[in-house]
PDB file of N, CA and C in Angstrom:
ATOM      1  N   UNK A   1     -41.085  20.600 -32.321  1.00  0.00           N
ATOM      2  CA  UNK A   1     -40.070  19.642 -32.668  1.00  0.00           C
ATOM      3  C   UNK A   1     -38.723  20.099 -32.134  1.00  0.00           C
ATOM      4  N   UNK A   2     -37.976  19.032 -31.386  1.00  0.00           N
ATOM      5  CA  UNK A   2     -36.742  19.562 -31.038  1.00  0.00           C
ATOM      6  C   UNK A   2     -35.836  19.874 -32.148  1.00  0.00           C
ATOM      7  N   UNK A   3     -34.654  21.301 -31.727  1.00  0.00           N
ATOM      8  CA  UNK A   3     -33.772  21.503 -32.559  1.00  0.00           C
ATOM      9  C   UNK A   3     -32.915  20.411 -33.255  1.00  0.00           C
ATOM     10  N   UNK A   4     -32.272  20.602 -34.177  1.00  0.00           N
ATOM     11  CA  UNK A   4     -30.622  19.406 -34.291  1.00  0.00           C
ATOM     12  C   UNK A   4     -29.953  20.259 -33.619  1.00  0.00           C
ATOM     13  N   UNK A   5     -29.162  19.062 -33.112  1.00  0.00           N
ATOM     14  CA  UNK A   5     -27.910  19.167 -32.039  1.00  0.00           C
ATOM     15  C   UNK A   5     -26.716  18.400 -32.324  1.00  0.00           C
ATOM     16  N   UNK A   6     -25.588  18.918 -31.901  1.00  0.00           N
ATOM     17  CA  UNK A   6     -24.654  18.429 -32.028  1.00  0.00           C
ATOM     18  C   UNK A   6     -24.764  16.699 -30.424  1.00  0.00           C
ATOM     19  N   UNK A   7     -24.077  15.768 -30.942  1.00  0.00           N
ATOM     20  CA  UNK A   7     -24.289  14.660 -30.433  1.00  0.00           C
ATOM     21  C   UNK A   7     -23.683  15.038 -28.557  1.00  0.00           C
ATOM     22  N   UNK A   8     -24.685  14.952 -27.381  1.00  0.00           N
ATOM     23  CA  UNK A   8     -24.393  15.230 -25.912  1.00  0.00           C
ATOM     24  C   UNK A   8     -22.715  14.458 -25.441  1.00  0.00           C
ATOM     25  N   UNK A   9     -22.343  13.783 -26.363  1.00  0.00           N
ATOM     26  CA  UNK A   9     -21.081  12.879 -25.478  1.00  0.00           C
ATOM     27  C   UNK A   9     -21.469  12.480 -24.471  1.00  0.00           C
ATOM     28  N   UNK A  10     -22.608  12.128 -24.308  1.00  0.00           N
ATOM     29  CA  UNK A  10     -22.830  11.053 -22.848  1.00  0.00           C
ATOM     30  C   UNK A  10     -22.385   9.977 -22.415  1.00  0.00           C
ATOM     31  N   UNK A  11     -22.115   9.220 -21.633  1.00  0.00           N
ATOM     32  CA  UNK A  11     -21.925   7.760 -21.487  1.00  0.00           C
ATOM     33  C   UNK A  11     -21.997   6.958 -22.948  1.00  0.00           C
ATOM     34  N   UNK A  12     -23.299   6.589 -23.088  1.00  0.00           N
ATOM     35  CA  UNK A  12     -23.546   5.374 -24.153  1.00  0.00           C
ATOM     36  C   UNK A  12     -22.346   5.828 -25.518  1.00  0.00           C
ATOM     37  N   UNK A  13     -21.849   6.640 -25.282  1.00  0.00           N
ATOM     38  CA  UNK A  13     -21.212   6.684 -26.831  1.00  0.00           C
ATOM     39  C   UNK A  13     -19.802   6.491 -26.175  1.00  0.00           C
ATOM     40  N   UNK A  14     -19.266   7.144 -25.028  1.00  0.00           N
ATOM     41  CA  UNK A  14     -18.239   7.056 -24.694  1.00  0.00           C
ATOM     42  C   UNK A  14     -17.300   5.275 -25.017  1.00  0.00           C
ATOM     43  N   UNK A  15     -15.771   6.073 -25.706  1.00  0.00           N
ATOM     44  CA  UNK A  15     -15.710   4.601 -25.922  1.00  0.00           C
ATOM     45  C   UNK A  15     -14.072   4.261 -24.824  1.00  0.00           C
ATOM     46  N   UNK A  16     -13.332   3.357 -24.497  1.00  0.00           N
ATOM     47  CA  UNK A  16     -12.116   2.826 -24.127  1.00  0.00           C
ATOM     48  C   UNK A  16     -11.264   3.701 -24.885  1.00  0.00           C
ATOM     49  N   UNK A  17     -11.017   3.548 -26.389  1.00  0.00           N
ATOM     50  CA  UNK A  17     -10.309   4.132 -26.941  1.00  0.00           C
ATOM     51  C   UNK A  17      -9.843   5.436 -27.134  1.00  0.00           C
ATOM     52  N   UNK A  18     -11.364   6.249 -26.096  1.00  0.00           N
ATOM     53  CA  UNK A  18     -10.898   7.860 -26.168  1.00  0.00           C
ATOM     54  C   UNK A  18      -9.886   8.130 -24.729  1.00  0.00           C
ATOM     55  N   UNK A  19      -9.750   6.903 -24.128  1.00  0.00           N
ATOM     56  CA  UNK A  19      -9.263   7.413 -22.525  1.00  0.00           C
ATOM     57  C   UNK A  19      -7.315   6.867 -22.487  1.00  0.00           C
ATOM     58  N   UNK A  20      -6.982   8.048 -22.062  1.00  0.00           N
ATOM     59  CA  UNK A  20      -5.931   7.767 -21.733  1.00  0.00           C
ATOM     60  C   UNK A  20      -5.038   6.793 -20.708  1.00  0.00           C
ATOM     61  N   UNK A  21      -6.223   6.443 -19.731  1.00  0.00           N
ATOM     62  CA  UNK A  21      -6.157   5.075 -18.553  1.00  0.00           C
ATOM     63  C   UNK A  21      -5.993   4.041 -19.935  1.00  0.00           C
ATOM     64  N   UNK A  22      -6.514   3.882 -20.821  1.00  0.00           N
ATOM     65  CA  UNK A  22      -6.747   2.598 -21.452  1.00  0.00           C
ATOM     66  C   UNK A  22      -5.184   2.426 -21.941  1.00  0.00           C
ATOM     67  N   UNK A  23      -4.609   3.494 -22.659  1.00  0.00           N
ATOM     68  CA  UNK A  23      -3.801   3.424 -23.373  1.00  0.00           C
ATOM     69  C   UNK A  23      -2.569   3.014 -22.124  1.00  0.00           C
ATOM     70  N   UNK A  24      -2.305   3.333 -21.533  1.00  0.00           N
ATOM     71  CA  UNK A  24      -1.556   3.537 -20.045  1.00  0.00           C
ATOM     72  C   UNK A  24      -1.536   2.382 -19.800  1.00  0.00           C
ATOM     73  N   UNK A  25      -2.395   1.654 -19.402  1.00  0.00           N
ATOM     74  CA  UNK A  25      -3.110   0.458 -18.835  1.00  0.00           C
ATOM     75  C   UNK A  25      -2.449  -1.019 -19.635  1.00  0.00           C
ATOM     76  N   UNK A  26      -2.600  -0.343 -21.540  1.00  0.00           N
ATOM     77  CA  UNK A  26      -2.252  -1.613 -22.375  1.00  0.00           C
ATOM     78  C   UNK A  26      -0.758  -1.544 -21.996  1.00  0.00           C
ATOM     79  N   UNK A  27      -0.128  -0.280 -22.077  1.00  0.00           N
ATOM     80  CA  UNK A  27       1.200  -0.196 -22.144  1.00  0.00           C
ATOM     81  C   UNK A  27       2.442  -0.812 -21.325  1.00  0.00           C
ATOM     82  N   UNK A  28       1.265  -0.815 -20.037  1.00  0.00           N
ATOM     83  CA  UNK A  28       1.830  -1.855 -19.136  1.00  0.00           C
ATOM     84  C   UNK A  28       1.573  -3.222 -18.978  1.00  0.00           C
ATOM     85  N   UNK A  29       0.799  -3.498 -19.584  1.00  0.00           N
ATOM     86  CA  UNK A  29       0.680  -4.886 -19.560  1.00  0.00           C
ATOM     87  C   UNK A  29       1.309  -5.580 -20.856  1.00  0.00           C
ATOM     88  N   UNK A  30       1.699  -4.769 -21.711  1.00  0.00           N
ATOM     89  CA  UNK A  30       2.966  -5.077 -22.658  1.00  0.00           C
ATOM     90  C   UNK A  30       4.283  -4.972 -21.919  1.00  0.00           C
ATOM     91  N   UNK A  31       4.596  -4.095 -21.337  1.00  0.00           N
ATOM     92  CA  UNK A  31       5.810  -4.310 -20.800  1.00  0.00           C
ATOM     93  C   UNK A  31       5.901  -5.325 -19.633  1.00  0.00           C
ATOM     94  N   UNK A  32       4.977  -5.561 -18.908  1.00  0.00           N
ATOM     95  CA  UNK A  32       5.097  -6.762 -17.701  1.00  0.00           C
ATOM     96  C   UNK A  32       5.099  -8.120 -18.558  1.00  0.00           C
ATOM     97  N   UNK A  33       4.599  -8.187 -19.672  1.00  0.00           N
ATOM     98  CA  UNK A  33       4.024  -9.517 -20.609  1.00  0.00           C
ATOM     99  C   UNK A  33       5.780  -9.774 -20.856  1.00  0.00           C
ATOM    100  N   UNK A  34       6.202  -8.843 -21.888  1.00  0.00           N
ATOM    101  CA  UNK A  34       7.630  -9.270 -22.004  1.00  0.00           C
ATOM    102  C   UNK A  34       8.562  -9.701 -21.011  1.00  0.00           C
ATOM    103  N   UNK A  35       8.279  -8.797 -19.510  1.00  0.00           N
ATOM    104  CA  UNK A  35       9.159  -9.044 -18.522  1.00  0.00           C
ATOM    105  C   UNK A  35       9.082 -11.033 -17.889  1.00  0.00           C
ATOM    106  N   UNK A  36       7.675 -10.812 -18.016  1.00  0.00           N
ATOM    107  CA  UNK A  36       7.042 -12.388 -17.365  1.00  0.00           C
ATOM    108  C   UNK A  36       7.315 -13.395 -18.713  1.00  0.00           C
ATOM    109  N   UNK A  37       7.678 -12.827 -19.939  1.00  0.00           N
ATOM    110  CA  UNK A  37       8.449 -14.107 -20.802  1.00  0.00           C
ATOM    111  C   UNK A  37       9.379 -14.321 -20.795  1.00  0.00           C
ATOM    112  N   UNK A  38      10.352 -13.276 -20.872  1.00  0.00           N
ATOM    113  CA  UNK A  38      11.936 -12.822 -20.336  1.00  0.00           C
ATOM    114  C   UNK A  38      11.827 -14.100 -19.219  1.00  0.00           C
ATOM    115  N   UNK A  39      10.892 -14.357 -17.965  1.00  0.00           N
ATOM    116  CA  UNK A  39      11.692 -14.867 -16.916  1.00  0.00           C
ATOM    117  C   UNK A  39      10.803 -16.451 -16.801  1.00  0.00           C
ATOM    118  N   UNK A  40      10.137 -16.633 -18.491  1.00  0.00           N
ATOM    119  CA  UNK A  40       9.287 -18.229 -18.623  1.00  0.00           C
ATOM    120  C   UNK A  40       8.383 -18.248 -17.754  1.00  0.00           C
ATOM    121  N   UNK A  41       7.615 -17.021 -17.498  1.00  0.00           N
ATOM    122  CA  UNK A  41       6.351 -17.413 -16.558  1.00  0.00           C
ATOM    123  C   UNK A  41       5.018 -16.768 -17.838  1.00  0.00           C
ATOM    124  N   UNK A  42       5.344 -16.628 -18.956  1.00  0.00           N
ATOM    125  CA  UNK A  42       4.052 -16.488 -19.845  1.00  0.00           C
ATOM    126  C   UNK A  42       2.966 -17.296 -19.730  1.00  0.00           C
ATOM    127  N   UNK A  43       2.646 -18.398 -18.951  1.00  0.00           N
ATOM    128  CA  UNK A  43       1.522 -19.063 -19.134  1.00  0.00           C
ATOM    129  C   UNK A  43       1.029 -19.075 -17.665  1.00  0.00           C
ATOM    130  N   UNK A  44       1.878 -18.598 -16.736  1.00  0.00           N
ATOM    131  CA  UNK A  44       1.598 -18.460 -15.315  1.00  0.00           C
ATOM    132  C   UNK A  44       0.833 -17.347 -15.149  1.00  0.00           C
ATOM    133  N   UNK A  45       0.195 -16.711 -16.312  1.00  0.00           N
ATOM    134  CA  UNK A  45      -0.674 -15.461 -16.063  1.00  0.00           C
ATOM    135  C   UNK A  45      -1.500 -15.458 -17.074  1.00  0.00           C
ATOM    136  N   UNK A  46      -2.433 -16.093 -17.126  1.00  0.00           N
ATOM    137  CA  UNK A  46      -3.444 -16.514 -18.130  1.00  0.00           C
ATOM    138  C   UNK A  46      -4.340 -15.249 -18.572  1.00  0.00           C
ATOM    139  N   UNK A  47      -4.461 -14.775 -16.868  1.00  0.00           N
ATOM    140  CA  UNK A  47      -5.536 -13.582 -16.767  1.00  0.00           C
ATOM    141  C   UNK A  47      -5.065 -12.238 -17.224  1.00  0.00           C
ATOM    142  N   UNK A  48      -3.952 -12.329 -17.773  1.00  0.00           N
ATOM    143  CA  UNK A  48      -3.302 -10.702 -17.378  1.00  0.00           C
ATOM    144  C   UNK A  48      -3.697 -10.174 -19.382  1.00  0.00           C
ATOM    145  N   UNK A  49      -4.602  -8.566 -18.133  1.00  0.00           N
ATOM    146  CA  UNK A  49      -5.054  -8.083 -19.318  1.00  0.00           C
ATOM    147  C   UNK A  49      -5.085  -6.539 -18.816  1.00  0.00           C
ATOM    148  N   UNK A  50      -4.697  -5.694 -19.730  1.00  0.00           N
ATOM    149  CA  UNK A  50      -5.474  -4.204 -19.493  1.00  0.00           C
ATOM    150  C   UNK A  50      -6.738  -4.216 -19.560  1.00  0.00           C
ATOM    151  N   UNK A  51      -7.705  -2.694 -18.422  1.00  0.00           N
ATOM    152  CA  UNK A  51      -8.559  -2.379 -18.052  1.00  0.00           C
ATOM    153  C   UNK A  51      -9.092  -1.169 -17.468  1.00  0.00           C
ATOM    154  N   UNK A  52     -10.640  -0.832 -17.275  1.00  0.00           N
ATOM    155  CA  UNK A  52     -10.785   0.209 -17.041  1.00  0.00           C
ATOM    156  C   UNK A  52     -11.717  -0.036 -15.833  1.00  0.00           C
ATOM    157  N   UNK A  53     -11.377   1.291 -14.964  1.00  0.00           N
ATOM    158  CA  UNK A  53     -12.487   1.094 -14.024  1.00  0.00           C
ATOM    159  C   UNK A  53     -13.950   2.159 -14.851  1.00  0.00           C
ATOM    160  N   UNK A  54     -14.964   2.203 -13.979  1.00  0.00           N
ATOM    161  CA  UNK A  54     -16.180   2.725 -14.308  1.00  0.00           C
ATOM    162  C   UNK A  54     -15.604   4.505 -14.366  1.00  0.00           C
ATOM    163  N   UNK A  55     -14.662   4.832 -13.804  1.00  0.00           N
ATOM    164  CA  UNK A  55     -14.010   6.181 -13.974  1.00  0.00           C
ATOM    165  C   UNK A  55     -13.149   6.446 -15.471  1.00  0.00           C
ATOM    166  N   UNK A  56     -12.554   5.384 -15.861  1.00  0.00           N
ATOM    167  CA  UNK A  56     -11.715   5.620 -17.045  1.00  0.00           C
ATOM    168  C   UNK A  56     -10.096   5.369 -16.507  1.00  0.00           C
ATOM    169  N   UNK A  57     -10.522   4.824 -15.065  1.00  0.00           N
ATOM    170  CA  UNK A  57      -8.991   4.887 -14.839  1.00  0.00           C
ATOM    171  C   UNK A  57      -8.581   3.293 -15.508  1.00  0.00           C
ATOM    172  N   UNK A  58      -7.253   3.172 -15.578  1.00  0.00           N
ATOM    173  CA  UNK A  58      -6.400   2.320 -15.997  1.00  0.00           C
ATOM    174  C   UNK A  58      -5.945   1.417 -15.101  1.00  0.00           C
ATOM    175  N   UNK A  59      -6.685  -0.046 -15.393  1.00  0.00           N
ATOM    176  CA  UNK A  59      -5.719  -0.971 -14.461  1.00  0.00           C
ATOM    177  C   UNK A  59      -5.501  -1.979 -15.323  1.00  0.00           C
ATOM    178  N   UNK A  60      -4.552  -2.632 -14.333  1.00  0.00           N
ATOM    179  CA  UNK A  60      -3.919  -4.270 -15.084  1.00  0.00           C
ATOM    180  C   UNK A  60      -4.491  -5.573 -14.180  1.00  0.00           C
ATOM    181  N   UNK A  61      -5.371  -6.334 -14.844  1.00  0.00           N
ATOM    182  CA  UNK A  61      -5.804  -7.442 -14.077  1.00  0.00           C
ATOM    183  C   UNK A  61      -4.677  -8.556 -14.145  1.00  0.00           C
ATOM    184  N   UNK A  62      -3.912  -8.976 -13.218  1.00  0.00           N
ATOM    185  CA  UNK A  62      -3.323  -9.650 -13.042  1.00  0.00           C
ATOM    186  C   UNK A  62      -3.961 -11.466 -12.938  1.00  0.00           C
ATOM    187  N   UNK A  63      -5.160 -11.362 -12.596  1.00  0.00           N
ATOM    188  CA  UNK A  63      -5.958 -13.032 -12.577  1.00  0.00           C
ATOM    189  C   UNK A  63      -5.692 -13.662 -11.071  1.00  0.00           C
ATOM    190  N   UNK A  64      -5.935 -14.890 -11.647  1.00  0.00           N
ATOM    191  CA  UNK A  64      -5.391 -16.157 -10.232  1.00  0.00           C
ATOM    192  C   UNK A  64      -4.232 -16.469 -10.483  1.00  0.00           C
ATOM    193  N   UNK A  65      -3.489 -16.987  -9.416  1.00  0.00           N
ATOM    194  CA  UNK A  65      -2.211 -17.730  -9.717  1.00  0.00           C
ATOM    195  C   UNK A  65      -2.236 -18.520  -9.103  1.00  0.00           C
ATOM    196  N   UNK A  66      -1.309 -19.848  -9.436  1.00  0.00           N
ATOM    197  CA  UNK A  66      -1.196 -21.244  -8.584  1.00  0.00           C
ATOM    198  C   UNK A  66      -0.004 -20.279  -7.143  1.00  0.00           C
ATOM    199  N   UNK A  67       0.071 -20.851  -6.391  1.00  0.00           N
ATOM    200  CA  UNK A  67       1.218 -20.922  -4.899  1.00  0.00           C
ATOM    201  C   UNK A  67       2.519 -20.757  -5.733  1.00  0.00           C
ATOM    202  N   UNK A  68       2.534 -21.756  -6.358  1.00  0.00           N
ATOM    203  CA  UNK A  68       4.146 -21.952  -7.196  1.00  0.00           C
ATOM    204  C   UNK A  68       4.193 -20.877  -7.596  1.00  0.00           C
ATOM    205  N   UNK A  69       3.390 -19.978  -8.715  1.00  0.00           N
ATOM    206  CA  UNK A  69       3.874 -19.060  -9.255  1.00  0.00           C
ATOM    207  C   UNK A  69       3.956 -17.934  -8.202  1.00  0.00           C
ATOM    208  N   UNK A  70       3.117 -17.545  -7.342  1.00  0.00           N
ATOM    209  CA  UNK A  70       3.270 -17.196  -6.443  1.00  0.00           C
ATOM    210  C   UNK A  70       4.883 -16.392  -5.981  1.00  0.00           C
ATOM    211  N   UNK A  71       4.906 -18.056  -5.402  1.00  0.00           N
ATOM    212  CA  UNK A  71       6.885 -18.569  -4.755  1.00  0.00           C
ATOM    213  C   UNK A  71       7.535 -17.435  -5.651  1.00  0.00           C
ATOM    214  N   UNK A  72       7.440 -18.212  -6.885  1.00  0.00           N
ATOM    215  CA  UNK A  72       8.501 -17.729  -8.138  1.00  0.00           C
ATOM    216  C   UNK A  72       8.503 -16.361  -7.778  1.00  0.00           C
ATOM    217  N   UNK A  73       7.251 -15.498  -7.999  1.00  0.00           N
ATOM    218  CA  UNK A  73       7.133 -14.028  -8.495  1.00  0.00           C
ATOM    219  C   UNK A  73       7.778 -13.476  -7.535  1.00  0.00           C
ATOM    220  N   UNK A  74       7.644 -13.956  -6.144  1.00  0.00           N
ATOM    221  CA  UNK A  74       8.292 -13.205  -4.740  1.00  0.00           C
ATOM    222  C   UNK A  74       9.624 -13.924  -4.759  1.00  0.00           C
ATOM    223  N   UNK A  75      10.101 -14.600  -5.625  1.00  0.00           N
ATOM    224  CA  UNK A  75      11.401 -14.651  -5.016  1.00  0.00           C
ATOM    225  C   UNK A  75      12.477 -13.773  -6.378  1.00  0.00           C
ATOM    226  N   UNK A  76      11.656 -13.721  -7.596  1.00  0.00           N
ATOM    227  CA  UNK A  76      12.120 -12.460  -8.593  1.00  0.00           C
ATOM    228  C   UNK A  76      12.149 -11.055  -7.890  1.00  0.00           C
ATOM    229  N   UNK A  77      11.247 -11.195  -7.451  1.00  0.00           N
ATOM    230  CA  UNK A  77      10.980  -9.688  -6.472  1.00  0.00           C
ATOM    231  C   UNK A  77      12.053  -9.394  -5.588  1.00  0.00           C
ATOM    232  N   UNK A  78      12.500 -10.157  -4.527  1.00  0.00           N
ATOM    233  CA  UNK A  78      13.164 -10.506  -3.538  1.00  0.00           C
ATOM    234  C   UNK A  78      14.791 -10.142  -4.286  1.00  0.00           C
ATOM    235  N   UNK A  79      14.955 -11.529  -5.358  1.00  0.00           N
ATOM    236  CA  UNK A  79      16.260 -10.915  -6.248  1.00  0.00           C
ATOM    237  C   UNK A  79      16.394  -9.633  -6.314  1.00  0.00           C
ATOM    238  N   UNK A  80      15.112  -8.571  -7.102  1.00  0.00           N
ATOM    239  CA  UNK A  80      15.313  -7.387  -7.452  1.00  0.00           C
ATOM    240  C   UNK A  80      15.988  -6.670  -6.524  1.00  0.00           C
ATOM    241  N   UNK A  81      15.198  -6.532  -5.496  1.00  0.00           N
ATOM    242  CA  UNK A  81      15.040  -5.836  -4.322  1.00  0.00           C
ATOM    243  C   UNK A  81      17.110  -5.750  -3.896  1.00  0.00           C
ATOM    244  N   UNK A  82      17.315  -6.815  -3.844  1.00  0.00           N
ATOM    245  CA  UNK A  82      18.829  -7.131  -2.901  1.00  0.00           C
ATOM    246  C   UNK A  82      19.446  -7.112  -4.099  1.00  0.00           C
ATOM    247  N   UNK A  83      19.356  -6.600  -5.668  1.00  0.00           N
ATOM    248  CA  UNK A  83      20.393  -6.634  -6.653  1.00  0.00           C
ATOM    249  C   UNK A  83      21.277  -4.969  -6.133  1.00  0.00           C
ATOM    250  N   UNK A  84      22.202  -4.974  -6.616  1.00  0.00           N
ATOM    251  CA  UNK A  84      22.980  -3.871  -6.244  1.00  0.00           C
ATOM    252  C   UNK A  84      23.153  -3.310  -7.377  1.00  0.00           C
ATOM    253  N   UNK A  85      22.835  -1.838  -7.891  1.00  0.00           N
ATOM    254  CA  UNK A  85      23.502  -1.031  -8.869  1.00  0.00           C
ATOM    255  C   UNK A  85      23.883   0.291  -8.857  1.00  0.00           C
ATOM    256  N   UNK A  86      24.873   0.667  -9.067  1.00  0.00           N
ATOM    257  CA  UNK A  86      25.572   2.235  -8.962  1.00  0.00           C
ATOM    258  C   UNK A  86      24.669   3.186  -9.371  1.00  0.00           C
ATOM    259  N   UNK A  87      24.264   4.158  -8.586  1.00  0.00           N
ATOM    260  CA  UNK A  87      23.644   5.472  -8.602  1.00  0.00           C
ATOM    261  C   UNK A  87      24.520   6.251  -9.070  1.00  0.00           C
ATOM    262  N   UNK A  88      24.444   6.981 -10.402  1.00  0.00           N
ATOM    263  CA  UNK A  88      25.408   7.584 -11.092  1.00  0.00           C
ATOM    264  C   UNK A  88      25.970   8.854  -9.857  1.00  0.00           C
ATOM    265  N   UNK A  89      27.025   9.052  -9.628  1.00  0.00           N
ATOM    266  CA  UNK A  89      27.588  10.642  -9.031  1.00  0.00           C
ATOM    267  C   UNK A  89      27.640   9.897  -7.259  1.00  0.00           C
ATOM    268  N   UNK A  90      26.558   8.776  -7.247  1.00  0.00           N
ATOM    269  CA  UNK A  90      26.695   8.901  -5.696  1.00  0.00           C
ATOM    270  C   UNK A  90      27.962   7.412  -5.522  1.00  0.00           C
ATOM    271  N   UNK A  91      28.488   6.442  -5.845  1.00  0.00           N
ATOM    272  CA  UNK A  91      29.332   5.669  -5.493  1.00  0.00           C
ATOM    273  C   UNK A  91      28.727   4.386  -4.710  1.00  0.00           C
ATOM    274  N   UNK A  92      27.224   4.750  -4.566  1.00  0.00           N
ATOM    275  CA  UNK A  92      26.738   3.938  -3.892  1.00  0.00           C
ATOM    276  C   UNK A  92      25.606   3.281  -4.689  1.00  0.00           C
ATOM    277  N   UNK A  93      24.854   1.985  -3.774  1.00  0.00           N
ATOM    278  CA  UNK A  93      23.945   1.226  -5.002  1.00  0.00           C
ATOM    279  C   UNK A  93      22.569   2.023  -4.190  1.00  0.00           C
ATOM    280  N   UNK A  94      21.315   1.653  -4.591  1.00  0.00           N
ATOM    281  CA  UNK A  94      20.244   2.733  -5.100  1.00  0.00           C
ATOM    282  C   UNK A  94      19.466   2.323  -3.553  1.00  0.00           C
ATOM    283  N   UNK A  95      19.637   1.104  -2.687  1.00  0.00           N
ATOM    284  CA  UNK A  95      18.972   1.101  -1.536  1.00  0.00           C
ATOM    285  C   UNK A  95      19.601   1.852  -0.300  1.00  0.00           C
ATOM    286  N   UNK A  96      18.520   2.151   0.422  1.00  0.00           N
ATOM    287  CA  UNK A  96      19.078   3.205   2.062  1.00  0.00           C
ATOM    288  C   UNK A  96      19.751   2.064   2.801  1.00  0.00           C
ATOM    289  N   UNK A  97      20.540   2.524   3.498  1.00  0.00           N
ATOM    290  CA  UNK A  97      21.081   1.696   4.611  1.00  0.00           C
ATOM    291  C   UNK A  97      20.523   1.835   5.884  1.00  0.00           C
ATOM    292  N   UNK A  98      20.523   0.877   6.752  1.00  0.00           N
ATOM    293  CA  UNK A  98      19.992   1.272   7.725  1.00  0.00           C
ATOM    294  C   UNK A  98      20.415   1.157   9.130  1.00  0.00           C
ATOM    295  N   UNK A  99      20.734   2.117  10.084  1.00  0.00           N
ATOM    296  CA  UNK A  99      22.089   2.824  10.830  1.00  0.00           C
ATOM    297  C   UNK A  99      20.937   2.029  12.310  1.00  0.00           C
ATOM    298  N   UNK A 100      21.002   0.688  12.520  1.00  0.00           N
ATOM    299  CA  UNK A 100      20.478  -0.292  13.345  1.00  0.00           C
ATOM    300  C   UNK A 100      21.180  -0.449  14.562  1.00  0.00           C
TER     301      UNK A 100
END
């Protein structure tokens, strides 16, 4: 008769909740959720959920999107990108220039 054993931790028991991808994973898709209500696109992302790959790593499924939302998201992006803000000590805003 086999000994008792303490339980192998194999796969089948392994759960989401022990992995740090998961936690990572929700954390950002709370903070993008607020960002995408902040800018009235909450329903333009039906799909968006934390996730794991078969490794334990952490991703964010973003889903389908219509074109429009699309537009929108790249032209928030676009805003970001060309907003200007002071880099503390340097006098300058946070993008390189480029000596063309």
């Amino acid at each position: 008769m086999p000994a008792d054993h303490e339980p192998s931790g194999d796969g089948a028991s392994w759960s989401p909740l022990d992995s740090e991808g998961w936690y990572a994973a929700r954390d950002a898709v709370a903070e993008l959720r607020d960002v995408l209500i902040a800018a009235g696109m909450e329903r333009d992302f039906p799909y968006l959920r934390a996730d794991l790959n078969a490794f334990g790593h952490g991703l964010i499924e973003l889903g389908r999107i219509s074109p429009e939302t699309a537009e929108r998201l790249t032209e928030l992006l676009r805003r970001a990108l060309e907003s200007t803000y002071e880099v503390p000590g340097t006098g300058t805003n946070g993008r390189q220039q480029r000596n063309d």
